[in-house]
Protein backbone atom coordinates (compact mmCIF):
# COMPACT_ATOMS: atom_id res chain seq x y z
CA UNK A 1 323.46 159.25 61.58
CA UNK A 2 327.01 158.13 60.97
CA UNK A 3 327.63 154.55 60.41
CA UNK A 4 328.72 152.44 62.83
CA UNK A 5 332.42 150.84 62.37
CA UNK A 6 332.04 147.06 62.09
CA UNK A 7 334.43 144.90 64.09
CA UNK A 8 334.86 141.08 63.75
CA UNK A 9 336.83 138.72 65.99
CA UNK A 10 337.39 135.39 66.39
CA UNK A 11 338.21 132.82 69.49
CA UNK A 12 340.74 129.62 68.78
CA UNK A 13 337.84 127.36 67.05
CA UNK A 14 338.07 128.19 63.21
CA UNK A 15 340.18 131.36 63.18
CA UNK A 16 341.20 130.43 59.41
CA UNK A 17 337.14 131.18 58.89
CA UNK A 18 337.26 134.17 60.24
CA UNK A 19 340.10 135.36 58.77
CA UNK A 20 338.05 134.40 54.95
CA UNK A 21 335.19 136.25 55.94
CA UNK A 22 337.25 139.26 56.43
CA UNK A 23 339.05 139.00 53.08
CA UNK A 24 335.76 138.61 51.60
CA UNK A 25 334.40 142.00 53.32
CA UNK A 26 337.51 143.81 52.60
CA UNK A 27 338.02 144.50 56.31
CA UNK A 28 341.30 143.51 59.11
CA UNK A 29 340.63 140.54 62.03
CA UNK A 30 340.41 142.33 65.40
CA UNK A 31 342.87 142.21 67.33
CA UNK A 32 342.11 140.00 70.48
CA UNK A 33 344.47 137.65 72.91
CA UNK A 34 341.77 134.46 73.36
CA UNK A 35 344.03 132.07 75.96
CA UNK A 36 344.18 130.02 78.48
CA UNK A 37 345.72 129.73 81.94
CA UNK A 38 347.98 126.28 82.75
CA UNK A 39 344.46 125.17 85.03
CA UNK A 40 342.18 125.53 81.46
CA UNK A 41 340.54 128.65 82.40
CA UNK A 42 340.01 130.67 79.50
CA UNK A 43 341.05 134.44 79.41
CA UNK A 44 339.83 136.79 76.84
CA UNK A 45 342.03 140.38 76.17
CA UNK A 46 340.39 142.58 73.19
CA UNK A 47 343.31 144.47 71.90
CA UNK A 48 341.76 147.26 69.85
CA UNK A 49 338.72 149.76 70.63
CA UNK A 50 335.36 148.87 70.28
CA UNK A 51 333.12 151.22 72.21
CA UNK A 52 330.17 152.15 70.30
CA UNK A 53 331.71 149.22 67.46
CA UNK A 54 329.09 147.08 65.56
CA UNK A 55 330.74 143.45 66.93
CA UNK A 56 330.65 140.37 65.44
CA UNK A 57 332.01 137.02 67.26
CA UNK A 58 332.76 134.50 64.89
CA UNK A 59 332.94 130.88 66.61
CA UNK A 60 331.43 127.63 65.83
CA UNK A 61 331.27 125.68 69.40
CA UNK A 62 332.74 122.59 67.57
CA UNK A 63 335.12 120.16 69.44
CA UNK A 64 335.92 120.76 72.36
CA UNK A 65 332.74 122.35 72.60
CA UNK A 66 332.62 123.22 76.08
CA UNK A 67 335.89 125.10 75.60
CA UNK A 68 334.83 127.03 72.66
CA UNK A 69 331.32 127.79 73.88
CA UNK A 70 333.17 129.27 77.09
CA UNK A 71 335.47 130.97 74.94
CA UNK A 72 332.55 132.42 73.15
CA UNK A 73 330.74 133.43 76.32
CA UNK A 74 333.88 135.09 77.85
CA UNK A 75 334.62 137.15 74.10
CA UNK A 76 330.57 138.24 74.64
CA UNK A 77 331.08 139.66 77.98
CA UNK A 78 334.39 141.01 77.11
CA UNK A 79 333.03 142.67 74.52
CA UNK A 80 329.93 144.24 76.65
CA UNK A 81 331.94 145.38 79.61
CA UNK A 82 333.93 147.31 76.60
CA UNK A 83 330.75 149.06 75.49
CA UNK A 84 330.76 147.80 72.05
CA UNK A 85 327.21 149.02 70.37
CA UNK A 86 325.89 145.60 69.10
CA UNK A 87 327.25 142.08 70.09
CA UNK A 88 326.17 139.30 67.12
CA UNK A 89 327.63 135.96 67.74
CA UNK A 90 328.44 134.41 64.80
CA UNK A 91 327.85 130.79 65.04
CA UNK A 92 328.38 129.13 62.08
CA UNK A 93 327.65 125.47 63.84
CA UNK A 94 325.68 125.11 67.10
CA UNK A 95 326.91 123.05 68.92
CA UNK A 96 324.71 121.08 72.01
CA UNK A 97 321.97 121.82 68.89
CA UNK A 98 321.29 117.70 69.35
CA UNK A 99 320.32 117.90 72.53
CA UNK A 100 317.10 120.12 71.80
CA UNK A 101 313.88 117.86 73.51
CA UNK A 102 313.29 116.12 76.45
CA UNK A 103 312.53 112.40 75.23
CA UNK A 104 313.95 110.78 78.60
CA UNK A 105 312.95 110.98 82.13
CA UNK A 106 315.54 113.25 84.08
CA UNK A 107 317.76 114.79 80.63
CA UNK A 108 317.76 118.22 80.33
CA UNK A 109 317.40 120.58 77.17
CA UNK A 110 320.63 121.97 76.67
CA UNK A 111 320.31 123.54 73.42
CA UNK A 112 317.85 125.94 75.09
CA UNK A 113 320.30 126.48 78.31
CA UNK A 114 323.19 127.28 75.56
CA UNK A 115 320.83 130.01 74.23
CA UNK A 116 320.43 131.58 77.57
CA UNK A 117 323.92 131.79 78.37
CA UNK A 118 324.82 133.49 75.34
CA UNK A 119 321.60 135.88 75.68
CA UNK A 120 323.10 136.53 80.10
CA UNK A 121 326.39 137.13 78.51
CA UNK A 122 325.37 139.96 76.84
CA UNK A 123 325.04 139.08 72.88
CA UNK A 124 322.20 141.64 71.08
CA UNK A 125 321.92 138.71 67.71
CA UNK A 126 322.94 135.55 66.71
CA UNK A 127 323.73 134.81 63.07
CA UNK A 128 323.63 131.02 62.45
CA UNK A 129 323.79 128.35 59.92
CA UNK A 130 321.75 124.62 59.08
CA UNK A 131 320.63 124.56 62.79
CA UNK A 132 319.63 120.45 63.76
CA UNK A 133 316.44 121.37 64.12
CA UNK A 134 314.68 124.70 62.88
CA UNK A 135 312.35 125.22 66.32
CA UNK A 136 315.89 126.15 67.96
CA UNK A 137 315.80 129.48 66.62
CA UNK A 138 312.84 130.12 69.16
CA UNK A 139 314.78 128.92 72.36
CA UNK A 140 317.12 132.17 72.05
CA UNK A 141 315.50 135.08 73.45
CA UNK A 142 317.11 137.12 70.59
CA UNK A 143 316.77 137.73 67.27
CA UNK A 144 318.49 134.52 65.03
CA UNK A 145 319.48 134.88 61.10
CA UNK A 146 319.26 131.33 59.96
CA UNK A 147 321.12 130.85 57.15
CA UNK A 148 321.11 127.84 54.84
CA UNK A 149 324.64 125.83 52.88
CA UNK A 150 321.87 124.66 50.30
CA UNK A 151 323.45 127.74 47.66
CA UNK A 152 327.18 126.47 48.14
CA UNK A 153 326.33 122.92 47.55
CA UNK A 154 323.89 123.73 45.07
CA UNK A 155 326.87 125.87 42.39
CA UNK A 156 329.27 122.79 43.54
CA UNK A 157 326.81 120.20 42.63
CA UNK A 158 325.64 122.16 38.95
CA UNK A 159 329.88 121.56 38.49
CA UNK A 160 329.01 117.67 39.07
CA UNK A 161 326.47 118.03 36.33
CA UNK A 162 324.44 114.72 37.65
CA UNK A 163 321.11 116.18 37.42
CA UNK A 164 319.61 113.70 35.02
CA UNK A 165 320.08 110.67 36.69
CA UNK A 166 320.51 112.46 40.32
CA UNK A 167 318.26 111.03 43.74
CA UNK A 168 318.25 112.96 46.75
CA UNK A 169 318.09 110.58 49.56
CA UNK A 170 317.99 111.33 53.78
CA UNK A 171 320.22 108.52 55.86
CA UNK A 172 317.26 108.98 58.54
CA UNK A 173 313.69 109.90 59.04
CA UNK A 174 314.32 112.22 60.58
CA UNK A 175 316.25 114.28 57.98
CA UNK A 176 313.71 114.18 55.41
CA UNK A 177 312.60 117.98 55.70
CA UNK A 178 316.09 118.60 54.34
CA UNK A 179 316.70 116.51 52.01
CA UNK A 180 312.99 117.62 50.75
CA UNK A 181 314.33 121.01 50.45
CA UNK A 182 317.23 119.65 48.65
CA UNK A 183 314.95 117.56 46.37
CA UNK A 184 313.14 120.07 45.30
CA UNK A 185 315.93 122.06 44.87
CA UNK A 186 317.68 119.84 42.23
CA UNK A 187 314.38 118.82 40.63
CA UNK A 188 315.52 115.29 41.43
CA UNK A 189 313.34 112.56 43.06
CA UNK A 190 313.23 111.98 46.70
CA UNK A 191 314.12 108.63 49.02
CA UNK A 192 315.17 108.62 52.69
CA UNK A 193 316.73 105.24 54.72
CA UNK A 194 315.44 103.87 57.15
CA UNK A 195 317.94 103.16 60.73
CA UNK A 196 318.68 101.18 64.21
CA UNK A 197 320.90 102.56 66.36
CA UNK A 198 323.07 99.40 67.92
CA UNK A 199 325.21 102.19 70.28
CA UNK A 200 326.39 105.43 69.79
CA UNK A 201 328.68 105.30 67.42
CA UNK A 202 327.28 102.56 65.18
CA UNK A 203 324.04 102.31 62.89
CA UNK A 204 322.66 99.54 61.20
CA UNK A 205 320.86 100.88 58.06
CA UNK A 206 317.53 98.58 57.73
CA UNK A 207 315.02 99.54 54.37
CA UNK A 208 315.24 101.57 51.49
CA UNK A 209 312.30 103.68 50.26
CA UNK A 210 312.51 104.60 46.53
CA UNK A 211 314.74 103.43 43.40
CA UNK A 212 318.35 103.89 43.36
CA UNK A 213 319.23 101.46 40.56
CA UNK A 214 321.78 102.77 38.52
CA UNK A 215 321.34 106.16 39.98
CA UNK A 216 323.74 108.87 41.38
CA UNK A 217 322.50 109.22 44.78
CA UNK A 218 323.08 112.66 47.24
CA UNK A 219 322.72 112.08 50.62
CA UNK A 220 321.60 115.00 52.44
CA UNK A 221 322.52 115.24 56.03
CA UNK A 222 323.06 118.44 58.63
CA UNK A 223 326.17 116.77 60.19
CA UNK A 224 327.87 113.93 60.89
CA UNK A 225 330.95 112.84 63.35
CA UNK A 226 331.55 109.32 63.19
CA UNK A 227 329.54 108.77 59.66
CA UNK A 228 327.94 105.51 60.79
CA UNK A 229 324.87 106.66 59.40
CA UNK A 230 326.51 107.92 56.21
CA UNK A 231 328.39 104.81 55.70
CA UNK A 232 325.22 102.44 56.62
CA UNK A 233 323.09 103.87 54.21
CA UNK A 234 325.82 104.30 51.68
CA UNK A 235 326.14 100.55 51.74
CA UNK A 236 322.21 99.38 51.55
CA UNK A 237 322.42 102.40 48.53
CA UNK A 238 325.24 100.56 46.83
CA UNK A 239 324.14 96.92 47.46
CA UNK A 240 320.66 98.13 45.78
CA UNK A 241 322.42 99.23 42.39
CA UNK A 242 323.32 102.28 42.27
CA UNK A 243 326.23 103.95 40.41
CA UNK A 244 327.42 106.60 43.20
CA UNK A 245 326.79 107.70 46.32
CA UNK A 246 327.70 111.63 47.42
CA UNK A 247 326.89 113.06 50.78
CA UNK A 248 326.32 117.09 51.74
CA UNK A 249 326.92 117.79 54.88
CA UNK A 250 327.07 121.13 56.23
CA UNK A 251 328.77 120.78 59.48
CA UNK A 252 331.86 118.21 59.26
CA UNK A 253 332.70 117.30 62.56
CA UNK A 254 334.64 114.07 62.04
CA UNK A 255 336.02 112.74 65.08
CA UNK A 256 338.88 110.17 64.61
CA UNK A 257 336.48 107.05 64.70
CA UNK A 258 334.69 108.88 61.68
CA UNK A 259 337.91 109.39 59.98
CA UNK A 260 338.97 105.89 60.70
CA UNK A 261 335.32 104.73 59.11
CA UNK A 262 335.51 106.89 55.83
CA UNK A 263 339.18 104.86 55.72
CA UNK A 264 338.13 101.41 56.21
CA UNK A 265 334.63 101.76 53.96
CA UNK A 266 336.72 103.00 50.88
CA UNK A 267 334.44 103.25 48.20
CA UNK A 268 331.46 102.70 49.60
CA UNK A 269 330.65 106.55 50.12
CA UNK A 270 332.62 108.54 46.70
CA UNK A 271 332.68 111.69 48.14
CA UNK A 272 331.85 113.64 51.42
CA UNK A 273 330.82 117.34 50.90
CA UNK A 274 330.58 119.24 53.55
CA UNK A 275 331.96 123.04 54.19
CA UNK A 276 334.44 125.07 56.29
CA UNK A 277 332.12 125.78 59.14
CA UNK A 278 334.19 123.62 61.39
CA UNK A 279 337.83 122.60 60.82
CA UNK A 280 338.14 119.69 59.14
CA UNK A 281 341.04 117.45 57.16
CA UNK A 282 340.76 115.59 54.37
CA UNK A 283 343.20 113.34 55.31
CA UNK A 284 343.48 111.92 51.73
CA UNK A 285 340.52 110.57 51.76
CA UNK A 286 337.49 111.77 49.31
CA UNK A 287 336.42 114.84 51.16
CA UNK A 288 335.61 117.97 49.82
CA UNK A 289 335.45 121.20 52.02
CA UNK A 290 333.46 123.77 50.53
CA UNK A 291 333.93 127.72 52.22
CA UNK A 292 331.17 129.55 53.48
CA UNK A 293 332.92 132.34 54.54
CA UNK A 294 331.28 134.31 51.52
CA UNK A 295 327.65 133.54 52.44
CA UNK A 296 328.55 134.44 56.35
CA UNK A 297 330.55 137.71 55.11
CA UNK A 298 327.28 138.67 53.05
CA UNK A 299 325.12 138.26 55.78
CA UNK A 300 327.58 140.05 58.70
CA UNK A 301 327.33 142.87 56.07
CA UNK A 302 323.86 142.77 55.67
CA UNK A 303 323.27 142.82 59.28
CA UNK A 304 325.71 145.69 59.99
CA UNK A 305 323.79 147.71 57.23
CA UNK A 306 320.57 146.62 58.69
CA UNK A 307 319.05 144.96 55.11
CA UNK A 308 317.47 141.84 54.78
CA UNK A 309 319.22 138.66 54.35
CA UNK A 310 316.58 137.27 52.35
CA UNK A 311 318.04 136.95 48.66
CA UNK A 312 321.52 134.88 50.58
CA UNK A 313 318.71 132.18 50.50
CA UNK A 314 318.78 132.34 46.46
CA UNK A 315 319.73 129.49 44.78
CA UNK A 316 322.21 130.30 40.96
CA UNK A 317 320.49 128.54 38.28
CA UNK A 318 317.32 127.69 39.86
């Protein structure tokens, strides 16, 4: 049975990824008009043909979320109605992924609506990475490739050569699964902060469990947008000795008050890390954007060929 021809196009919320993942596969962007009309209503125009195409969607519902996950939704159906073979949305961050339980009377789980829209649009897979919380792979109704930025950050962090002296640490509770992973990862000992949440965009950092004197310490984090809890436990780090404090993140979604934050903290947190999954600046301030388009162009591959994605989970030199 002859291959199918693989397809990959991209709405307006990190075209510049896209366009890596294709020079990384060796292939061209699809050609597709992804606009708007003067009221905000999105319009979608695929350009090319794609019946009986393998499809892949490529678009992180970062800010404005609601305009890129309608975006998204629109490209899906677009893409149905055009008879493409297989639809696999390519979501490289997820957004609405915080809103994922019902701990309030009268709030509703909109991480699992978000998965049903995409299923009613039409998509056949979704191919994700560092979800907020793992059990979100089980509110799509579709089979989910979960991939994980622990391999980029791991040949980044081999360059920092701080293994010897190196702490993994999670800003939260919550986080510690993670930064366990991480941990054990980087053979290096494992710590987590403790947190209050005064208001939504601030954090006051409380305890510190483990020792971080004259350590190098990694803080190990999913995302962050106004990195209160970054820069809270960054400080209660410092003020207990140690010699530097990093942070991975894999999904950068700095708003301006985050921005402003990294600006006025100066020092306190050395470096950011975080990756390419959403655009983000580094406004000349210590940031480092690391590209996954590699690890996403591996996986559309694999998927299009129908292997496992299995060994993009192996980490070099571990």
């Amino acid at each position: 049975m002859k291959e199918q021809e693989l397809k990959i196009f991209t709405g307006n919320a990190n075209p510049k990824l896209a366009e890596e993942i294709c020079q990384h596969l060796g292939c061209r962007l699809g050609k597709a008009d992804v606009t708007a009309f003067p009221d905000g209503e999105s319009f979608v125009r695929i350009d090319e043909n794609i019946r009986g195409r393998d499809v892949f969607l490529v678009q992180p519902t970062c800010c404005p979320a609601n305009h890129h996950l309608m975006e998204l939704l629109i490209m899906v159906d677009a893409a149905r109605r055009a008879s493409a073979s297989r639809i696999t949305v390519v979501l490289p961050f997820f957004g609405y992924a915080r809103q994922d339980r019902k701990d309030q009377p009268r709030v509703p789980i909109t991480a699992k609506l978000v998965a049903n829209m995409i299923a009613a649009a039409g998509a056949h897979r979704v191919l994700t990475m560092d979800l907020h919380a793992q059990q979100i792979q089980g509110f799509f109704d579709l089979p989910v490739d979960h991939l994980y930025a622990a391999p980029v950050f791991s040949d980044y962090l081999q360059q920092l050569k701080l293994e010897s002296d190196l702490v993994v640490y999670s800003p939260d509770v919550g986080g510690m699964k993670m930064a366990a992973a991480y941990a054990e990862m980087l053979k290096a000992p494992l710590g987590f902060v403790a947190k209050k949440r005064t208001s939504a965009t601030s954090v006051e950092a409380t305890s510190l469990v483990g020792d971080v004197e004259g350590k190098d310490v990694l803080l190990v984090d999913d995302m962050t947008e106004t990195a209160g809890t970054l820069i809270a436990a960054a400080e209660l780090i410092k003020d207990h000795g140690a010699n530097s404090v990093r942070a991975a993140v894999s999904h950068g979604v700095l708003n301006e008050i985050g921005y402003k934050r990294l600006k006025d903290k100066a020092g306190i947190l050395d470096e950011l890390i975080t990756t390419n999954s959403t655009p983000i600046e580094s406004r000349d301030l210590p940031i480092t954007v690391l590209s996954v388009a590699e690890l996403l162009g591996k996986a559309i591959m694999h998927i299009h060929s129908n292997e496992s994605v299995t060994s993009l989970f192996e980490i070099k030199g571990f």
